[in-house]
N, C-alpha and C. Protein backbone atom coordinates (compact mmCIF):
# COMPACT_ATOMS: atom_id res chain seq x y z
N UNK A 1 409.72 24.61 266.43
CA UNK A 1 408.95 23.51 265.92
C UNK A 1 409.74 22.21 266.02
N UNK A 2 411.27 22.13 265.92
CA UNK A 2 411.64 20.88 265.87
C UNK A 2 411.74 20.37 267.31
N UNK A 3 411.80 21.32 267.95
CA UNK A 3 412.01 21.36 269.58
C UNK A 3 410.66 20.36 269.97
N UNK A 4 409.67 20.97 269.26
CA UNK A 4 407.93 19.64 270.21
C UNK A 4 408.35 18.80 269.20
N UNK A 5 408.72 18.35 267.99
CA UNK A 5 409.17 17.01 267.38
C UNK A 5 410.16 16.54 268.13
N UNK A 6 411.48 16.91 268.65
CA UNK A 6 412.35 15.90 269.57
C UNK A 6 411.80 15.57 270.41
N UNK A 7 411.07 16.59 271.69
CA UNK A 7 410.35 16.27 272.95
C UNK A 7 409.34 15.07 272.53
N UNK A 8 408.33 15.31 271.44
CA UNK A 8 407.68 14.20 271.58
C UNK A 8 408.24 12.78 271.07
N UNK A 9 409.05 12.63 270.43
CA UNK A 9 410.11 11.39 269.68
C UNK A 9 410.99 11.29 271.58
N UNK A 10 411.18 12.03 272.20
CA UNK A 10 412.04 11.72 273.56
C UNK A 10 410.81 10.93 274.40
N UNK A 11 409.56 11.92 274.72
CA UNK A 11 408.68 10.95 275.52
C UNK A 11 407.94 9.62 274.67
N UNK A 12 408.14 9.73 273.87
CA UNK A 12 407.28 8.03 272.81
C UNK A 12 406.10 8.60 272.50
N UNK A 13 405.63 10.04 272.12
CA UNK A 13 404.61 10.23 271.59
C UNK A 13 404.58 10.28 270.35
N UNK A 14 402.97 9.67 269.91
CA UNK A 14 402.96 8.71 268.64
C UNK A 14 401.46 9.49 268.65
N UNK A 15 401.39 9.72 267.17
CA UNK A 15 400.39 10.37 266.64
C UNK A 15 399.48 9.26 266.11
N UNK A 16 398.16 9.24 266.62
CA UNK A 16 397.47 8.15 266.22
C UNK A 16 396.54 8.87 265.24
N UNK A 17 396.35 8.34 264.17
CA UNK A 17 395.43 8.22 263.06
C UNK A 17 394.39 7.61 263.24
N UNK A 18 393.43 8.78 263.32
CA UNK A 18 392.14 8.07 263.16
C UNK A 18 391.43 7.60 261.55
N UNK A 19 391.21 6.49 261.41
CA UNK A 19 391.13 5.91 260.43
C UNK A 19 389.40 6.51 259.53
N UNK A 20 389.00 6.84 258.42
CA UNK A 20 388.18 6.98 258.27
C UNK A 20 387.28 6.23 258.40
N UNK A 21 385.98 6.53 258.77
CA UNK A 21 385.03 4.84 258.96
C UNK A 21 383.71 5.75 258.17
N UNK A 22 383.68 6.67 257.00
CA UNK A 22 382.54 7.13 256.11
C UNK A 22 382.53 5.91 255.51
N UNK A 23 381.59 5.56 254.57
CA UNK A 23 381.09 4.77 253.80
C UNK A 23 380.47 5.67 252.73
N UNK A 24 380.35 5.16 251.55
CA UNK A 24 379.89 6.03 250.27
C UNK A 24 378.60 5.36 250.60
N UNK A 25 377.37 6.11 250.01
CA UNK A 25 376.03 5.92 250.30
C UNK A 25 376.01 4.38 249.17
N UNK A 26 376.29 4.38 247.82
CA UNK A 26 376.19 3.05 246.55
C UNK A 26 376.88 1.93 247.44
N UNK A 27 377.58 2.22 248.51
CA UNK A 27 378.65 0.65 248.80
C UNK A 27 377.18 0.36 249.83
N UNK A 28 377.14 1.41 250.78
CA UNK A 28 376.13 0.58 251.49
C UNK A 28 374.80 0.03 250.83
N UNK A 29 374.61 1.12 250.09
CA UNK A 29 373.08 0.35 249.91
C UNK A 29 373.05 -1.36 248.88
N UNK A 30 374.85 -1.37 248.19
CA UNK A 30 375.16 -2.39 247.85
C UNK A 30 374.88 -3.28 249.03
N UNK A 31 375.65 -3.26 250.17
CA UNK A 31 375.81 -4.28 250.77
C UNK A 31 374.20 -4.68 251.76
N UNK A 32 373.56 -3.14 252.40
CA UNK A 32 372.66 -3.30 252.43
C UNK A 32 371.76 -4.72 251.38
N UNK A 33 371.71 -4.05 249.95
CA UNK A 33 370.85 -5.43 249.49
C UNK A 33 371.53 -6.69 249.37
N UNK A 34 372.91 -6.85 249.17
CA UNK A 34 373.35 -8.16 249.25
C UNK A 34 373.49 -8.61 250.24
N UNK A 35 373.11 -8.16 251.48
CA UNK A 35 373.06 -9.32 253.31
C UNK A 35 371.89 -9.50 253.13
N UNK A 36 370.45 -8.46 252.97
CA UNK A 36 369.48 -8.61 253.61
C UNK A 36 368.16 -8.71 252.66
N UNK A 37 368.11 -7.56 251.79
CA UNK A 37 367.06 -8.03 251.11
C UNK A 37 367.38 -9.19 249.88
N UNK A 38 368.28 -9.31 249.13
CA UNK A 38 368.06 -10.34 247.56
C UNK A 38 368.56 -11.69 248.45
N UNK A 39 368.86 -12.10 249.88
CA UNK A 39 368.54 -13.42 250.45
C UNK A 39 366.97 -13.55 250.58
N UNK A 40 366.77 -12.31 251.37
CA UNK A 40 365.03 -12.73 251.87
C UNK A 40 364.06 -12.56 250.88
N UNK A 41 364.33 -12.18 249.65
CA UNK A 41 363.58 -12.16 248.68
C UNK A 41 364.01 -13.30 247.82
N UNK A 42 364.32 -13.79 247.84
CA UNK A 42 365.44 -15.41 247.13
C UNK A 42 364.27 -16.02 247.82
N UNK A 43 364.44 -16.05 249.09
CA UNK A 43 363.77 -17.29 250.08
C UNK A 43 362.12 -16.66 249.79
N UNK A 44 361.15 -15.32 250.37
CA UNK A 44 360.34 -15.72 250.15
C UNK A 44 359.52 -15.25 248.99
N UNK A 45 360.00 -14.93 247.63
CA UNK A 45 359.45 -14.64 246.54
C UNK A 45 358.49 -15.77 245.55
N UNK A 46 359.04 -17.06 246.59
CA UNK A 46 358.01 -18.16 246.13
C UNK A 46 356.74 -17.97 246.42
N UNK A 47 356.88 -18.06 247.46
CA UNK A 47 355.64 -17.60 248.52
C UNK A 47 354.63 -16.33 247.95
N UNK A 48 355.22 -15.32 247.53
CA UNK A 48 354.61 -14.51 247.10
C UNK A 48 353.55 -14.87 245.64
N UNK A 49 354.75 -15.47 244.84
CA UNK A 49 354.24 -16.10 243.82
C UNK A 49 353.04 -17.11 243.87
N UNK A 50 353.37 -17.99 244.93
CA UNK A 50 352.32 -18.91 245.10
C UNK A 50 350.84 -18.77 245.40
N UNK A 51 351.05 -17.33 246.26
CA UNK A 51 349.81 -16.40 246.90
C UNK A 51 349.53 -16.27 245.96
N UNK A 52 349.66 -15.36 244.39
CA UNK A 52 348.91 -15.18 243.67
C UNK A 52 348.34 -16.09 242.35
N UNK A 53 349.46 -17.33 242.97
CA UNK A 53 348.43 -18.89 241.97
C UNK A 53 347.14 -19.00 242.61
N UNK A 54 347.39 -19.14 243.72
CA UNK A 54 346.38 -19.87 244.47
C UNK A 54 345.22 -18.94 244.74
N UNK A 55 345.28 -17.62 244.78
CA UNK A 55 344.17 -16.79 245.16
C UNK A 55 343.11 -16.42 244.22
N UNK A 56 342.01 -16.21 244.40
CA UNK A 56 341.09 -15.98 243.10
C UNK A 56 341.67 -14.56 242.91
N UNK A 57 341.37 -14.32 241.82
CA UNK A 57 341.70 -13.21 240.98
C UNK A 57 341.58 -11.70 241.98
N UNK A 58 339.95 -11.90 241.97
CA UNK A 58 338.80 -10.95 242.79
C UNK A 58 339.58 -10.83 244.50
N UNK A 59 339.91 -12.15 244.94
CA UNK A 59 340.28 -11.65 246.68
C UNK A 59 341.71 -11.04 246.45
N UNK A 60 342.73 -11.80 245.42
CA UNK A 60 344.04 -10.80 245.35
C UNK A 60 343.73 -9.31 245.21
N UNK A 61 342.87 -9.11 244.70
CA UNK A 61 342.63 -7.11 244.16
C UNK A 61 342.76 -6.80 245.27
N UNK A 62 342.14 -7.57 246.56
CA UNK A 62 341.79 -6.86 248.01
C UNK A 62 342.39 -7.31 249.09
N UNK A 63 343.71 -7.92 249.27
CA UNK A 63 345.03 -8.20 249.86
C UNK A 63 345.79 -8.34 249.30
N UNK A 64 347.09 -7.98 250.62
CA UNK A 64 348.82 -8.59 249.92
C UNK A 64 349.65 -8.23 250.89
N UNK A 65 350.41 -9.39 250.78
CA UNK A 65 351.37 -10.10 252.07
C UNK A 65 352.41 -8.58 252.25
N UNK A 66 352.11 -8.13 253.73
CA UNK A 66 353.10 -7.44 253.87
C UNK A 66 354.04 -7.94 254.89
N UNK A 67 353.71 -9.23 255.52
CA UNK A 67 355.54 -9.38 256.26
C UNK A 67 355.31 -11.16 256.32
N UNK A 68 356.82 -11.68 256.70
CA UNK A 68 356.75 -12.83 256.11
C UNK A 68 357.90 -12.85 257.60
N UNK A 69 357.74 -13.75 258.74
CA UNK A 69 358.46 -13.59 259.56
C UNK A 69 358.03 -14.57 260.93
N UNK A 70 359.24 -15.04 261.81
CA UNK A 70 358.91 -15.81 262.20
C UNK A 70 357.99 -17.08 262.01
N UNK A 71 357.80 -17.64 261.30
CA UNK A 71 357.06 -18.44 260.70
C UNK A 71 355.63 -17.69 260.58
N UNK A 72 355.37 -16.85 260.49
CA UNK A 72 354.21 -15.85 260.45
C UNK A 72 353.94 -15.48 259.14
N UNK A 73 353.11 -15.18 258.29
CA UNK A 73 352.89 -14.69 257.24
C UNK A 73 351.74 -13.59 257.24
N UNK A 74 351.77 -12.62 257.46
CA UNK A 74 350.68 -11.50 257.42
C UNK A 74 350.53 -10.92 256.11
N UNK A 75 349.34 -10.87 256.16
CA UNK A 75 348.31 -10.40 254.85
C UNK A 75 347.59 -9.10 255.18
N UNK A 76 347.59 -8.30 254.57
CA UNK A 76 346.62 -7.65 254.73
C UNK A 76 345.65 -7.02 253.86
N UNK A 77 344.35 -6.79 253.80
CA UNK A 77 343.36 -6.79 253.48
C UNK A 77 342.63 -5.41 253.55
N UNK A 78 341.36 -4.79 252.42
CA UNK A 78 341.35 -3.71 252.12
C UNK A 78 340.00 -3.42 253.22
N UNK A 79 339.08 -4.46 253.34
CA UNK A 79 338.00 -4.55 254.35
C UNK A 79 337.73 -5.69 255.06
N UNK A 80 337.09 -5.47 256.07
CA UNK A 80 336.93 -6.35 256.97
C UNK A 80 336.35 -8.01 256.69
N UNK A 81 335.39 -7.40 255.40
CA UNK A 81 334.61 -8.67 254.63
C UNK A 81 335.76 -9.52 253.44
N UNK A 82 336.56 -8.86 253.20
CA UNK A 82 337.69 -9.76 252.32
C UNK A 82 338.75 -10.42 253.37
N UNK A 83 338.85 -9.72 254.73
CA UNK A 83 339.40 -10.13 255.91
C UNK A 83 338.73 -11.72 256.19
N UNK A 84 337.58 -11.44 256.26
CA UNK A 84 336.82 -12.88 256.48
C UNK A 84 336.92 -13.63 255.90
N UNK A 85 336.29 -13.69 254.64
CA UNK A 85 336.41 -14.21 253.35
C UNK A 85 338.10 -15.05 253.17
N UNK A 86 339.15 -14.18 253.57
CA UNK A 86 340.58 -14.76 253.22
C UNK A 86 340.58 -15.98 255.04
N UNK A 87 340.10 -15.15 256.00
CA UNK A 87 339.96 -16.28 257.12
C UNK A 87 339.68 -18.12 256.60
N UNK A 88 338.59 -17.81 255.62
CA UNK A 88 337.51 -19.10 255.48
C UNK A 88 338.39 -19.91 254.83
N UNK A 89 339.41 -19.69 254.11
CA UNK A 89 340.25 -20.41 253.03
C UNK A 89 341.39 -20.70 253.39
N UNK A 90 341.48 -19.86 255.04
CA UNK A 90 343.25 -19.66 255.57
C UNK A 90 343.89 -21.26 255.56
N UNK A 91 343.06 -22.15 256.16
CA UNK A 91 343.73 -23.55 256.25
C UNK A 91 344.21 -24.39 254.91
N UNK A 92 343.78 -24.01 253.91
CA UNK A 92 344.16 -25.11 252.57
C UNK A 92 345.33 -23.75 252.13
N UNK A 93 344.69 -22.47 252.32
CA UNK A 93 345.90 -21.91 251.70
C UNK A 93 347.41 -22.19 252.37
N UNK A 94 347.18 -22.05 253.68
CA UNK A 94 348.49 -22.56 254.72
C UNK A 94 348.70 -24.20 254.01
N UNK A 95 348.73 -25.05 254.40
CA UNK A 95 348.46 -25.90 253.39
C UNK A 95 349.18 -26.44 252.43
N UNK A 96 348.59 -25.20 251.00
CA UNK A 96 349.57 -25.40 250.27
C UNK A 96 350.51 -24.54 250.10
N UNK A 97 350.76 -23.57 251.26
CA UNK A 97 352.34 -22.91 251.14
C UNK A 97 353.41 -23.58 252.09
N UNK A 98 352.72 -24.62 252.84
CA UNK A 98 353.58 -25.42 253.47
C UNK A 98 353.88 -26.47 252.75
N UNK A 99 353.30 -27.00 251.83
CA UNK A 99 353.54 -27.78 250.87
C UNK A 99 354.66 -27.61 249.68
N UNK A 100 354.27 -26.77 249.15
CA UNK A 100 355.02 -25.84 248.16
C UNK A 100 356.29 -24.91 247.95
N UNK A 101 356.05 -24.73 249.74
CA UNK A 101 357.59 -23.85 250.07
C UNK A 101 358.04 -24.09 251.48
N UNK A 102 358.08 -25.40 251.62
CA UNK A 102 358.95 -26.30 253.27
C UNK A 102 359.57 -25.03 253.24
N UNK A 103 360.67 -24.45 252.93
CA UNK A 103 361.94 -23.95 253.29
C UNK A 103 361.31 -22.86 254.31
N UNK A 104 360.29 -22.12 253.75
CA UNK A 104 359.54 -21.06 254.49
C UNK A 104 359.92 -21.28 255.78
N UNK A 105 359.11 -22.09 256.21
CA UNK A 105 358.02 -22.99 257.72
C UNK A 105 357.12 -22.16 257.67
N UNK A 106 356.36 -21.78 257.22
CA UNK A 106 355.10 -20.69 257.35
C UNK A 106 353.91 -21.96 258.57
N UNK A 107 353.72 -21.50 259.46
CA UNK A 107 353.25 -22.20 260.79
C UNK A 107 351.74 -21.66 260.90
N UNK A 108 351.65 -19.96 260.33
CA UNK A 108 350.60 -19.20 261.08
C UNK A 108 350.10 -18.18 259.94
N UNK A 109 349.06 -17.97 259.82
CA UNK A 109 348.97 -16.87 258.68
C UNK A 109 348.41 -15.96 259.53
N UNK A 110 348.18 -14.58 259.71
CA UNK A 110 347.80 -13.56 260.05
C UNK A 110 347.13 -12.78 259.17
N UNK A 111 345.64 -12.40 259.26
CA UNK A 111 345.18 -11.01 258.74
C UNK A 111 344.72 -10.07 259.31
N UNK A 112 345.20 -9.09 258.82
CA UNK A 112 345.16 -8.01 259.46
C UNK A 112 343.58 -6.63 258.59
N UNK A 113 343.40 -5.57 259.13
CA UNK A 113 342.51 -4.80 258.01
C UNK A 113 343.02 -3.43 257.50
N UNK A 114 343.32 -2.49 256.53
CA UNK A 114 343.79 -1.67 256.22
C UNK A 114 343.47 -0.39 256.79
């Protein structure tokens, strides 16, 4: 045994350590939410909020914003007739979420049907 310890100390062999690269599941999902979601929920939880100032009571029961992206805001909706219905209002509601929350840029609203 000391014989492959001199030989390898004679040729310069060097035992490399591979370093652990696990992660505990609590660190990631820490860091997970502190890069990605409690920024994008910081930024658009106004927005969310504002959707449900501004919406009548009755059309909120029958949508809700599922992505908020690229200046895009998609809604979606339980039927095709609350689909419409949220169409007819899309411009004042854009409007006042461009009003209300510059930081957004909300440019485009999208609805979609369930």
């Amino acid at each position: 045994m000391d014989e492959i310890k001199t030989i390898q100390n004679t040729l310069g062999y060097r035992r490399i350590r591979k370093r652990d690269r696990t992660i505990k599941l609590n660190e990631a999902a820490d860091k997970f939410l502190g890069e990605q979601v409690l920024p994008r929920q910081a930024r658009y939880g106004a927005v969310v909020e504002l959707w449900r100032r501004i919406l009548p009571v009755e059309l909120r029961r029958h949508c809700e914003i599922t992505d908020i992206s690229g200046g895009q805001l998609t809604v979606q909706a339980d039927s095709p007739s609350y689909k419409y219905e949220l169409h007819l209002c899309s411009s004042e509601i854009l409007k006042e979420l461009q009003r209300q929350c510059p930081k957004v840029r909300i440019t485009k609203i999208k609805f979609i049907v369930a």
